[in-house]
C-alpha atoms as a PDB file:
ATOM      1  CA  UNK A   1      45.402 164.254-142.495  1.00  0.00           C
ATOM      2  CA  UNK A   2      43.530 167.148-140.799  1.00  0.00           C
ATOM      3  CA  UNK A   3      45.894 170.024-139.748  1.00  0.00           C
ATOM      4  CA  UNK A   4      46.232 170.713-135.965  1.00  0.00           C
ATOM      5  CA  UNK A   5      43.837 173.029-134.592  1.00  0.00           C
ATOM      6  CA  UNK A   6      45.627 176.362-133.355  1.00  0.00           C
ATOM      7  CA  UNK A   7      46.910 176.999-130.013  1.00  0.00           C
ATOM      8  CA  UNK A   8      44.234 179.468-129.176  1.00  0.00           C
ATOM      9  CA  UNK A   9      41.479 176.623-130.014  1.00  0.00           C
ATOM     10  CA  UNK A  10      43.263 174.744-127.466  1.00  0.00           C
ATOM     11  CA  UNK A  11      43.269 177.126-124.902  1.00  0.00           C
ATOM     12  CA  UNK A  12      39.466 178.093-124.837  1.00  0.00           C
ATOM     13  CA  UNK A  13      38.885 174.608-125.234  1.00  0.00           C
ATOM     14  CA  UNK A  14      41.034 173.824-122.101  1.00  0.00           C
ATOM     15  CA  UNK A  15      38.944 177.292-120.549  1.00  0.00           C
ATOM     16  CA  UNK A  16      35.476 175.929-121.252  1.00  0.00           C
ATOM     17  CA  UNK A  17      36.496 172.130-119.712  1.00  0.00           C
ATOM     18  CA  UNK A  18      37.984 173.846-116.449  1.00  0.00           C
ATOM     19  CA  UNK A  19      34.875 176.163-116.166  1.00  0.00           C
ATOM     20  CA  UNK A  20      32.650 172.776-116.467  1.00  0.00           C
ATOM     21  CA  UNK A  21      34.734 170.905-113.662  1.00  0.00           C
ATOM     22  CA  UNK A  22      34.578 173.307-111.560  1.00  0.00           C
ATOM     23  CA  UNK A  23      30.891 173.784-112.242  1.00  0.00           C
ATOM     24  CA  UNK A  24      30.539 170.384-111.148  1.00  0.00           C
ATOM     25  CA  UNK A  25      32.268 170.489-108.483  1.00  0.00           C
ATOM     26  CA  UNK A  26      30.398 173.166-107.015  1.00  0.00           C
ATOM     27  CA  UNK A  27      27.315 171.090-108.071  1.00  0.00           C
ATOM     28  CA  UNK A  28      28.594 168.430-106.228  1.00  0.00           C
ATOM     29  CA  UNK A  29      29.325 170.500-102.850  1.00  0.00           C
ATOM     30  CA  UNK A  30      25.771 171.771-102.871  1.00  0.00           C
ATOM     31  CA  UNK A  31      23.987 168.559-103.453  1.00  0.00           C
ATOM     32  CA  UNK A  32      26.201 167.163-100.613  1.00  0.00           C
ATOM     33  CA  UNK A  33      24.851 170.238 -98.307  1.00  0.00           C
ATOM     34  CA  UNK A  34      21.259 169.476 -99.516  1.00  0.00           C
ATOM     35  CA  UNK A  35      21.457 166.027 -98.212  1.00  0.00           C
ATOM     36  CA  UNK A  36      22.016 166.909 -94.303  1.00  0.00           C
ATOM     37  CA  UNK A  37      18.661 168.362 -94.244  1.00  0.00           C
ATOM     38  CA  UNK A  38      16.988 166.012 -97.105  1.00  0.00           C
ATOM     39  CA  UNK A  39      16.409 162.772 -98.655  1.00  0.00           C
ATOM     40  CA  UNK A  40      19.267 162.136-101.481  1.00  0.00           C
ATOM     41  CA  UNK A  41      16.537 160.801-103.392  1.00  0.00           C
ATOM     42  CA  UNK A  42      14.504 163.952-102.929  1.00  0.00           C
ATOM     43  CA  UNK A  43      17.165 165.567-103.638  1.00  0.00           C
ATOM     44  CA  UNK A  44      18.351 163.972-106.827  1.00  0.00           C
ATOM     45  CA  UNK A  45      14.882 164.052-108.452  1.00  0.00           C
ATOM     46  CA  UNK A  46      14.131 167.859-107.453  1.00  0.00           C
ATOM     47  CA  UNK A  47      18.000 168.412-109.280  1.00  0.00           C
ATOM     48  CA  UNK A  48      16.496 166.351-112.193  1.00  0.00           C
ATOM     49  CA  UNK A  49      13.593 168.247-112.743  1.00  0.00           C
ATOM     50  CA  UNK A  50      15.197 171.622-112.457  1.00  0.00           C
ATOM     51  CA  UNK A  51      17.891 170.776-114.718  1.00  0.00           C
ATOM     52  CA  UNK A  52      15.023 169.458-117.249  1.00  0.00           C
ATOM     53  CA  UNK A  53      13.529 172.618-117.417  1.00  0.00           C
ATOM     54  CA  UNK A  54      16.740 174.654-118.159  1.00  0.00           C
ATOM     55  CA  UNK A  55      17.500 172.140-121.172  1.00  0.00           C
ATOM     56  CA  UNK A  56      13.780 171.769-122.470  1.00  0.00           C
ATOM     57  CA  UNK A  57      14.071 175.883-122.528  1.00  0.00           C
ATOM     58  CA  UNK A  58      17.069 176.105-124.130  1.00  0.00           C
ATOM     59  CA  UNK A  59      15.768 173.674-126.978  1.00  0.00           C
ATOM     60  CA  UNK A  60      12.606 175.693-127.560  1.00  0.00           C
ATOM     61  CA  UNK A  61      14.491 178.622-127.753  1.00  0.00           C
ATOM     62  CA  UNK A  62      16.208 176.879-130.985  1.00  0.00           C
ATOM     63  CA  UNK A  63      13.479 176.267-132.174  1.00  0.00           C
ATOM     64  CA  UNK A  64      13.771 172.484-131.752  1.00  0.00           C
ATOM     65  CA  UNK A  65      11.805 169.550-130.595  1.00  0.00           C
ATOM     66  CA  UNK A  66      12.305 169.284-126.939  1.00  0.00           C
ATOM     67  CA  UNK A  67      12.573 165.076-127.549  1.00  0.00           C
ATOM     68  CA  UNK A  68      14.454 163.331-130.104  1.00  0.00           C
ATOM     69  CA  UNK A  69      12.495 160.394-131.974  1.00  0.00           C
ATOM     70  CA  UNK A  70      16.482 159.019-131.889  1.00  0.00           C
ATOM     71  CA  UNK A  71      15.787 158.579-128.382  1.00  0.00           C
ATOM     72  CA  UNK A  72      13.824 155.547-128.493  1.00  0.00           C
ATOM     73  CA  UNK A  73      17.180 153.605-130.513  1.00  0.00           C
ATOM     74  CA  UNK A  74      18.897 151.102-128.680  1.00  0.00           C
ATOM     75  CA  UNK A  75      21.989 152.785-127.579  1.00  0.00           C
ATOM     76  CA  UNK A  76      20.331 155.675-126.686  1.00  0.00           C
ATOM     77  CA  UNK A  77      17.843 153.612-123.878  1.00  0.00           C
ATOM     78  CA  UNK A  78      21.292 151.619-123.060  1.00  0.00           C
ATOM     79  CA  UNK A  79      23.031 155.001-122.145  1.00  0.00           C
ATOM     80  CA  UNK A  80      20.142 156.165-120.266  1.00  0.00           C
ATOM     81  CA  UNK A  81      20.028 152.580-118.423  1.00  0.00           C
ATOM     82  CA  UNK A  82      23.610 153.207-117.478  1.00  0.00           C
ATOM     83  CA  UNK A  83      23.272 157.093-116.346  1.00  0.00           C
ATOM     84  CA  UNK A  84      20.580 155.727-114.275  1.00  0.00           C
ATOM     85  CA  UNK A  85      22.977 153.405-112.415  1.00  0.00           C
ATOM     86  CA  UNK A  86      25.581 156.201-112.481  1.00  0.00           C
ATOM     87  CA  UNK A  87      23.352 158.823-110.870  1.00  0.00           C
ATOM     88  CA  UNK A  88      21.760 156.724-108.280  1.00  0.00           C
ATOM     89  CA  UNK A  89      24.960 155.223-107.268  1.00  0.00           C
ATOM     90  CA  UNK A  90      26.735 158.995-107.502  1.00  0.00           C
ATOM     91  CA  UNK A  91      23.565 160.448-105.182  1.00  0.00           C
ATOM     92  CA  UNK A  92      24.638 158.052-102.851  1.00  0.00           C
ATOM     93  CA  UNK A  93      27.855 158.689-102.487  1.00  0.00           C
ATOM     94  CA  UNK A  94      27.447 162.423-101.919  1.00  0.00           C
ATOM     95  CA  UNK A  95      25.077 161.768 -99.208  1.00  0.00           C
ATOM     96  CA  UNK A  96      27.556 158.943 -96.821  1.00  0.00           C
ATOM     97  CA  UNK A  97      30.809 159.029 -98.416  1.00  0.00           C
ATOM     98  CA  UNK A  98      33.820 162.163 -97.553  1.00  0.00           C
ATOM     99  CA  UNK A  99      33.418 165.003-101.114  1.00  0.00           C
ATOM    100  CA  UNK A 100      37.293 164.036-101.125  1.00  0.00           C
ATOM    101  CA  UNK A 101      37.296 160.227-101.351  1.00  0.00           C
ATOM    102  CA  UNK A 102      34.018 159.813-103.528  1.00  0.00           C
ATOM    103  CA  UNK A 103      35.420 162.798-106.386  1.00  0.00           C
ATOM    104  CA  UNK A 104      39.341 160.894-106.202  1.00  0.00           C
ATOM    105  CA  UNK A 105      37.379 157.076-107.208  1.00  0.00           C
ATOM    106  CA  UNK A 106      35.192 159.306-110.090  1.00  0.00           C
ATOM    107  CA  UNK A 107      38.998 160.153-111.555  1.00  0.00           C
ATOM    108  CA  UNK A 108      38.939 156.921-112.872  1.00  0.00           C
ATOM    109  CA  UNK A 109      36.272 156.936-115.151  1.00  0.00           C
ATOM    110  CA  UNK A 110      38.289 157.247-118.204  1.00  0.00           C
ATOM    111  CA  UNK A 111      40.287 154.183-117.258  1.00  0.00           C
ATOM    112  CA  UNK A 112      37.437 152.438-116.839  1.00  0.00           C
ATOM    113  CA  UNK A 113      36.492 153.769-120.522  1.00  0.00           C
ATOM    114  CA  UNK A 114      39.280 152.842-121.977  1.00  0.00           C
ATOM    115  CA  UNK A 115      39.257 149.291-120.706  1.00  0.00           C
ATOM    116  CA  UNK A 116      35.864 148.894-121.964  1.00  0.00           C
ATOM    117  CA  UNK A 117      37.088 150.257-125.417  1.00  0.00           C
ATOM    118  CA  UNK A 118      39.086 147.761-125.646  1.00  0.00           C
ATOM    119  CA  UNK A 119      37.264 144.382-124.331  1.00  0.00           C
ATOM    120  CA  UNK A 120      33.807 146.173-125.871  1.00  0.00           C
ATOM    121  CA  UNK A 121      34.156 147.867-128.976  1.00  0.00           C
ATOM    122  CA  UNK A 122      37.911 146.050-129.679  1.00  0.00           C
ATOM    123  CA  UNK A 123      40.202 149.393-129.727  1.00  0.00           C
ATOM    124  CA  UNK A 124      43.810 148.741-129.869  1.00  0.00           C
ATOM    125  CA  UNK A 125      45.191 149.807-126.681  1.00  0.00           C
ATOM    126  CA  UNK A 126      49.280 149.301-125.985  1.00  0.00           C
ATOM    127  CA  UNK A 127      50.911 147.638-123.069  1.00  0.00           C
ATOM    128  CA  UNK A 128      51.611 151.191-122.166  1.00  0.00           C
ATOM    129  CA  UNK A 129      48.102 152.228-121.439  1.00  0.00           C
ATOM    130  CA  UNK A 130      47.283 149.042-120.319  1.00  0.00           C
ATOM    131  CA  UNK A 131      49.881 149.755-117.431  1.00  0.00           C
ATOM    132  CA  UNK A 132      48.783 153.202-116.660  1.00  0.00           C
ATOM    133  CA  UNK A 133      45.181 151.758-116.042  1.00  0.00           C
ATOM    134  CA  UNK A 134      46.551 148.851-113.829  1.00  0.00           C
ATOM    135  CA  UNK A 135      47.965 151.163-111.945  1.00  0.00           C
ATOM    136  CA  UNK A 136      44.585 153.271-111.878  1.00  0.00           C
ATOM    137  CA  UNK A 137      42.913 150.758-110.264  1.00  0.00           C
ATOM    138  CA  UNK A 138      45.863 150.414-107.725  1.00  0.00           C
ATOM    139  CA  UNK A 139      45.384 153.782-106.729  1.00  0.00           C
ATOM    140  CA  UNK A 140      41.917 153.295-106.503  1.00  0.00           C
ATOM    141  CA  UNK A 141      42.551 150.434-104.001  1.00  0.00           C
ATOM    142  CA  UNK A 142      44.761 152.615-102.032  1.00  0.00           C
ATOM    143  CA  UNK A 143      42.280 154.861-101.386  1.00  0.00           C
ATOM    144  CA  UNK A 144      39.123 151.823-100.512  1.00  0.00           C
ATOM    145  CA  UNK A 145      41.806 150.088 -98.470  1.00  0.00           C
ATOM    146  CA  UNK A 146      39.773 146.859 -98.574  1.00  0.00           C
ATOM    147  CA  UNK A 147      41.152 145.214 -95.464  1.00  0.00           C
ATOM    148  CA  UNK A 148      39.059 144.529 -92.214  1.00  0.00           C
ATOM    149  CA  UNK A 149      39.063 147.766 -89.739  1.00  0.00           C
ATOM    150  CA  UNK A 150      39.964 150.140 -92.483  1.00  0.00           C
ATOM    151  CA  UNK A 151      37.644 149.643 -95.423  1.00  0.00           C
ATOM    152  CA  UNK A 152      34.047 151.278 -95.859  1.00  0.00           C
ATOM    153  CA  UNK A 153      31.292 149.640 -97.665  1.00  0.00           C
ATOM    154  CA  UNK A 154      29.666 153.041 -98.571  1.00  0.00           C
ATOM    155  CA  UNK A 155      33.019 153.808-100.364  1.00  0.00           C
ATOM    156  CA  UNK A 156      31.416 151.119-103.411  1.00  0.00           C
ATOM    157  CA  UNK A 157      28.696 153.609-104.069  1.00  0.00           C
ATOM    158  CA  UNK A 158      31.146 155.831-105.682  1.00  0.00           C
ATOM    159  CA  UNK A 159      32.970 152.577-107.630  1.00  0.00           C
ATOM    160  CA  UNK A 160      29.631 151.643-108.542  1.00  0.00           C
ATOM    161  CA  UNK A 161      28.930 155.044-110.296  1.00  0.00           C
ATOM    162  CA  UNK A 162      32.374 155.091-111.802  1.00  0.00           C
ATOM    163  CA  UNK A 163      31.416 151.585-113.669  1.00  0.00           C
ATOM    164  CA  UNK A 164      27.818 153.785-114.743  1.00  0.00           C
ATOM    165  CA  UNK A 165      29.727 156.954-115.804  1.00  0.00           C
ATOM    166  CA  UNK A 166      31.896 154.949-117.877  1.00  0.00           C
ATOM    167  CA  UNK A 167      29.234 152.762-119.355  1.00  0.00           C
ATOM    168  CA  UNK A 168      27.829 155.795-120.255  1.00  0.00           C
ATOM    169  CA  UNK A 169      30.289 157.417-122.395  1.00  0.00           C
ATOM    170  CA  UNK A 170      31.309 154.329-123.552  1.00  0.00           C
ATOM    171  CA  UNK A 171      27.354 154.040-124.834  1.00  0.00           C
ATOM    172  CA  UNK A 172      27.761 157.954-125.937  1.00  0.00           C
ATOM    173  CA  UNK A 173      30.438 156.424-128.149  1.00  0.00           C
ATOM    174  CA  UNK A 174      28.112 154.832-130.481  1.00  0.00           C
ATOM    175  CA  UNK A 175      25.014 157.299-129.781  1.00  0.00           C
ATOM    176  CA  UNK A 176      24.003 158.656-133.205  1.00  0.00           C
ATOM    177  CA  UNK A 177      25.083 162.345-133.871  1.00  0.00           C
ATOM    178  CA  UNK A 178      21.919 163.454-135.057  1.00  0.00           C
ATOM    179  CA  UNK A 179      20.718 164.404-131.203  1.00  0.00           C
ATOM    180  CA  UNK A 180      21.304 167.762-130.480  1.00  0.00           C
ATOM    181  CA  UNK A 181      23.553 168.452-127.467  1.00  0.00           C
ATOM    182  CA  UNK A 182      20.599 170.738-126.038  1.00  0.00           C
ATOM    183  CA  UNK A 183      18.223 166.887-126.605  1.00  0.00           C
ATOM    184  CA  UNK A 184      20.750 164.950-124.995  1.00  0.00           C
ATOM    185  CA  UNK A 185      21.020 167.133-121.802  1.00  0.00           C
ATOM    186  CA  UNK A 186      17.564 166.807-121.624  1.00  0.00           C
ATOM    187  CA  UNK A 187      17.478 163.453-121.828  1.00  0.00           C
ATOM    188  CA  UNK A 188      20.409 163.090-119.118  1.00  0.00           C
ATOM    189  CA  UNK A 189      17.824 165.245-116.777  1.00  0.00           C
ATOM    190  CA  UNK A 190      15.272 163.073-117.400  1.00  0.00           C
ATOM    191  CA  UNK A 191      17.482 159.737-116.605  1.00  0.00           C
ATOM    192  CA  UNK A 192      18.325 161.971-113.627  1.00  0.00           C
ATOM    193  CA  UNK A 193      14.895 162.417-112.607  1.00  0.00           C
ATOM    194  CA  UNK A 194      13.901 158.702-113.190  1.00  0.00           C
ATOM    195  CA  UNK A 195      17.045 158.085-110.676  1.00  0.00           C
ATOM    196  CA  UNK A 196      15.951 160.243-108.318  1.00  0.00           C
ATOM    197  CA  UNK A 197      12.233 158.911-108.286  1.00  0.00           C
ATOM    198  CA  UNK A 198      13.483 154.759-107.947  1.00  0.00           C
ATOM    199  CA  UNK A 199      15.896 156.676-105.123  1.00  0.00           C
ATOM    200  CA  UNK A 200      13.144 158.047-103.412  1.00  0.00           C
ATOM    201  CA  UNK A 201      11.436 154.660-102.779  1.00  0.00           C
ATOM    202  CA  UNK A 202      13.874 153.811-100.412  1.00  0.00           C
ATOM    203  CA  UNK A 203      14.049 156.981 -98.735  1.00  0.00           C
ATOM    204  CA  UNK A 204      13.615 156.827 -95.213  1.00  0.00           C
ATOM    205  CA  UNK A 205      11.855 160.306 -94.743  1.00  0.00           C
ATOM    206  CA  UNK A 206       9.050 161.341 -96.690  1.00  0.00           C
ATOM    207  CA  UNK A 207       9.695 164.763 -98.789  1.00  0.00           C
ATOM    208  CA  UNK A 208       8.445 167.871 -97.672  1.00  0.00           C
ATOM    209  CA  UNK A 209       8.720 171.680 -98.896  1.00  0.00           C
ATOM    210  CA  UNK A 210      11.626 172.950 -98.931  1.00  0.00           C
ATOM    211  CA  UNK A 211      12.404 176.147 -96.533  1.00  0.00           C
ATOM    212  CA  UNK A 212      13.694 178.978 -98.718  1.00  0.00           C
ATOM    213  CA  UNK A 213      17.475 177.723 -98.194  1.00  0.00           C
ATOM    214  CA  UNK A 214      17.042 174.855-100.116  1.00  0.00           C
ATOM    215  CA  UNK A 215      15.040 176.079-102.711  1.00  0.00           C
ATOM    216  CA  UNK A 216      17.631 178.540-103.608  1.00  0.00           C
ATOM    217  CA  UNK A 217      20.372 175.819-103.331  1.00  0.00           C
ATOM    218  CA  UNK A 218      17.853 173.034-105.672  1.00  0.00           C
ATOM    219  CA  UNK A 219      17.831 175.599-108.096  1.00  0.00           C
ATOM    220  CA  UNK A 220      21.505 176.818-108.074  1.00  0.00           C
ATOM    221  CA  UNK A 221      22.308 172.825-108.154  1.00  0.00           C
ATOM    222  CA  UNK A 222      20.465 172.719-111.547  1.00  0.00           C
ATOM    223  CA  UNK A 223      21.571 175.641-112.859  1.00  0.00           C
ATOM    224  CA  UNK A 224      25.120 175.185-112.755  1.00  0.00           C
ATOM    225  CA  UNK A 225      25.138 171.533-113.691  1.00  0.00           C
ATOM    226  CA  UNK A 226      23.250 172.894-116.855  1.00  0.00           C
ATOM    227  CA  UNK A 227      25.885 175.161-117.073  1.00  0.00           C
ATOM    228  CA  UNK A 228      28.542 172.865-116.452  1.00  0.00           C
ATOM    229  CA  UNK A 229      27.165 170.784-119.274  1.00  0.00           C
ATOM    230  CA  UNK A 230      27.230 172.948-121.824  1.00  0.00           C
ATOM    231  CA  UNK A 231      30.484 174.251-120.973  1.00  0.00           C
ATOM    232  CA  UNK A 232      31.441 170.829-121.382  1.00  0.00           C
ATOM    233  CA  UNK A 233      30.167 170.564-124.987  1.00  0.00           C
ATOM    234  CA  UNK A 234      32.010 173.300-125.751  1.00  0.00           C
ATOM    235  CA  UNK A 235      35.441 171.944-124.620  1.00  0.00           C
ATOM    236  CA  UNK A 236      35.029 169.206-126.966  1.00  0.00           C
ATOM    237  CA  UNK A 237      33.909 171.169-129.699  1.00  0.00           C
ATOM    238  CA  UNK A 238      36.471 173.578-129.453  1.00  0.00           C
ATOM    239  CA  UNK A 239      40.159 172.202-128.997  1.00  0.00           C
ATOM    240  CA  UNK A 240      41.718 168.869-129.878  1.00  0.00           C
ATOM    241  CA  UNK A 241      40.167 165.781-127.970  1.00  0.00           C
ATOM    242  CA  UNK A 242      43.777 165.309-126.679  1.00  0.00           C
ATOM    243  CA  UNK A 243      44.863 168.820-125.506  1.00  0.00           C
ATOM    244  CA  UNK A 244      41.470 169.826-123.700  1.00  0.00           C
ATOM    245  CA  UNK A 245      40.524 165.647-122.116  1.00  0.00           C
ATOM    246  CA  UNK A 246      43.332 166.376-119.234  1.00  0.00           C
ATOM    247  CA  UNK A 247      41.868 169.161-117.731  1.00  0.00           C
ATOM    248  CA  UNK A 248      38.972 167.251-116.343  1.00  0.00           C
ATOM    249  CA  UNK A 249      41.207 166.511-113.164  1.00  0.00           C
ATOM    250  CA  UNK A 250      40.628 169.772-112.464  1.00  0.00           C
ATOM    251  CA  UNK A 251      37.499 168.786-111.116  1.00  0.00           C
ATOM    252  CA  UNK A 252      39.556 167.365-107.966  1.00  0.00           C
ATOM    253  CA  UNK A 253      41.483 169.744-107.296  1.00  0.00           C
ATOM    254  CA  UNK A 254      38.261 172.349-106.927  1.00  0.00           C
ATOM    255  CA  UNK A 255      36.517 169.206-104.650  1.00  0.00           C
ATOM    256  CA  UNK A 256      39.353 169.178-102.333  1.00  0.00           C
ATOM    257  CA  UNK A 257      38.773 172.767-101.886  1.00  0.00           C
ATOM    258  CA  UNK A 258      35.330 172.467-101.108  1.00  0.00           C
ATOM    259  CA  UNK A 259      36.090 168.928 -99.113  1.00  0.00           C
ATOM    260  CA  UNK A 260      38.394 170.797 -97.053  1.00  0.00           C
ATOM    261  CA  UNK A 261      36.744 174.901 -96.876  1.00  0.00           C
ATOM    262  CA  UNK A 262      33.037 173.713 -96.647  1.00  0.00           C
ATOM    263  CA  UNK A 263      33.005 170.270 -95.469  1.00  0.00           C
ATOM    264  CA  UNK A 264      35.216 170.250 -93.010  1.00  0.00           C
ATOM    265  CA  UNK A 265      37.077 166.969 -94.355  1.00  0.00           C
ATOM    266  CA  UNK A 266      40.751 166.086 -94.017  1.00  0.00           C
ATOM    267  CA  UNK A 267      41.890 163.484 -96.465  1.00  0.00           C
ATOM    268  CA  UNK A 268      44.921 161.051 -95.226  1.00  0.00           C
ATOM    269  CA  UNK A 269      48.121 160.693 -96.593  1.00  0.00           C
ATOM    270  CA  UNK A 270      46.469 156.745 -98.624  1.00  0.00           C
ATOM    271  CA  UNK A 271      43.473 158.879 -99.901  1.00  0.00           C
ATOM    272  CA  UNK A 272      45.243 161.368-101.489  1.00  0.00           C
ATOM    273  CA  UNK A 273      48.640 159.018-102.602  1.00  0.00           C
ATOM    274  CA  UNK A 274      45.416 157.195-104.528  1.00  0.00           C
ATOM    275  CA  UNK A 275      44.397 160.380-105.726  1.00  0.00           C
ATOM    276  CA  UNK A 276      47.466 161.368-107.395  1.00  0.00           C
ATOM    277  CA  UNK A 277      48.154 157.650-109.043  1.00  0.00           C
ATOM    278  CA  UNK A 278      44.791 157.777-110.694  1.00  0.00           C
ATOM    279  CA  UNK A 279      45.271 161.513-112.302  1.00  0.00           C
ATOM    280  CA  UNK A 280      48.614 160.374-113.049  1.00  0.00           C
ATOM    281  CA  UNK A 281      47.374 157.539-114.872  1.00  0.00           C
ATOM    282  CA  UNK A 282      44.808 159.168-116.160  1.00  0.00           C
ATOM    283  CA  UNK A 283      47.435 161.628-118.106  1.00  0.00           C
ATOM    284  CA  UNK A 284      49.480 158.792-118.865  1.00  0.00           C
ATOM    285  CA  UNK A 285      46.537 157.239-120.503  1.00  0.00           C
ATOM    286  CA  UNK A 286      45.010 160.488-122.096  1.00  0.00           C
ATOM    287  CA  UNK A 287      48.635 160.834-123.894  1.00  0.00           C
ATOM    288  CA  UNK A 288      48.786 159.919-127.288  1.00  0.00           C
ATOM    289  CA  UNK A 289      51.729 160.329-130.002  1.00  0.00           C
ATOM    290  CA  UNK A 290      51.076 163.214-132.560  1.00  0.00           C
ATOM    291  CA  UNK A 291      50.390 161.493-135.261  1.00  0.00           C
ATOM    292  CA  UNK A 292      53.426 162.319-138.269  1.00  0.00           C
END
């Protein structure tokens, strides 16, 4: 058996993953701000194609090939089918659902991973777990409140891209490990991009240029979600899968902020009850026994 990895491993680990939530978060805030003045299919595709160029850079600067010929296998094209479905449905849900409500329903993407884990790719997972995601999903219907006069249909866009996150990292599961994590970003900006373009079809507006205000704030989306990215790869790189995994729920916590500073938004006492059940599954989930 491997020996643990040290405490300060953990702890830059646990640094880079809350630096990448709340890069997303803040990615998150400003595509929400683009979208009162554009398109979210505009919108989407111009944060594809900037985010493309910061990866396809990176990659030459490592002297790489921008694209991977592993790209064209199988599970690769099935990830990129689900981050399609992910992204569009995400886009969506920044545009006509509260920051607050659609970030609590993405909390339970790893739930929704684990299930598949085990009805997919047949992991063993304990009564225990099994619990903790029931009661996931509880807290996610606590927060949809699916009964006439309360619920919103717009709330399923951000459902819809939990189910296309999740099919996505369950699909990054059996990705081969030859990509580089520089090639995969790019491919997850080009997925992006092909979102944003079948998006942009049912636009209602046609796009336009963008006053100087939201060219700064395209390119800051792209940037940081870049950023955010990498970060990301370095969490998981660094510490131990189980020690660094929890901190994504920081990501919330840094939405609310923005949900409440920027947007305006007031969450009820339901939306945030469901909030807490889901990271509290979520950890409960996450948990595993050191192993003796």
């Amino acid at each position: 058996m491997a020996p643990h990895m040290p405490a300060a491993a953990n702890l830059r680990g646990a640094a880079f993953m809350v630096a990448s939530m709340t890069g997303f978060a803040i990615e998150d805030a400003l595509f929400k701000s683009l979208t009162a003045t554009l398109p979210p299919g505009y919108v989407l595709t111009l944060f594809g194609l900037s985010g493309l160029v910061v990866f396809a850079l990176a990659s030459a600067f490592a002297r790489e090939p921008v694209l991977s010929a592993e790209m064209r296998r199988p599970r690769l094209l099935l990830r990129s089918g689900f981050e399609i479905a992910g992204r569009l449905f995400f886009a969506l849900a920044l545009a006509f659902v509260p920051l607050a409500t659609t970030s609590a329903i993405l909390q339970a993407t790893p739930l929704v991973v684990i299930a598949g884990a085990a009805l997919v790719l047949g992991e063993r997972v304990g009564a225990r777990r099994w619990a903790a995601v029931a009661a996931g999903f509880a807290g996610v219907l606590l927060i949809l409140r699916p009964v006439p006069g309360d619920f919103s249909p717009t709330a399923l866009f951000a459902v819809a891209a939990t189910l296309g996150f999740a099919g996505r990292d369950l699909a990054t599961r059996m990705s081969p490990t030859t990509v580089s994590a520089r090639q995969l970003g790019t491919l997850g900006f080009i997925v992006v991009t092909c979102a944003g373009l079948v998006l942009l079809g049912w636009d209602d507006a046609p796009p336009r240029w963008l006053d100087a205000g939201e060219a700064w704030r395209v390119a800051l989306t792209g940037l940081v979600g870049a950023g955010a990215y990498g970060a990301l790869t370095l969490a998981m790189r660094t510490g131990e899968v189980s020690a660094v995994t929890p901190f994504r729920y920081a990501r919330l916590l840094v939405a609310l902020v923005f949900a409440l500073v920027v947007f305006g938004e007031r969450p009820d006492g339901l939306t945030l009850l469901g909030a807490g059940i889901i990271v509290l599954s979520g950890l409960i989930v996450l948990r595993r026994k050191q192993p003796r």
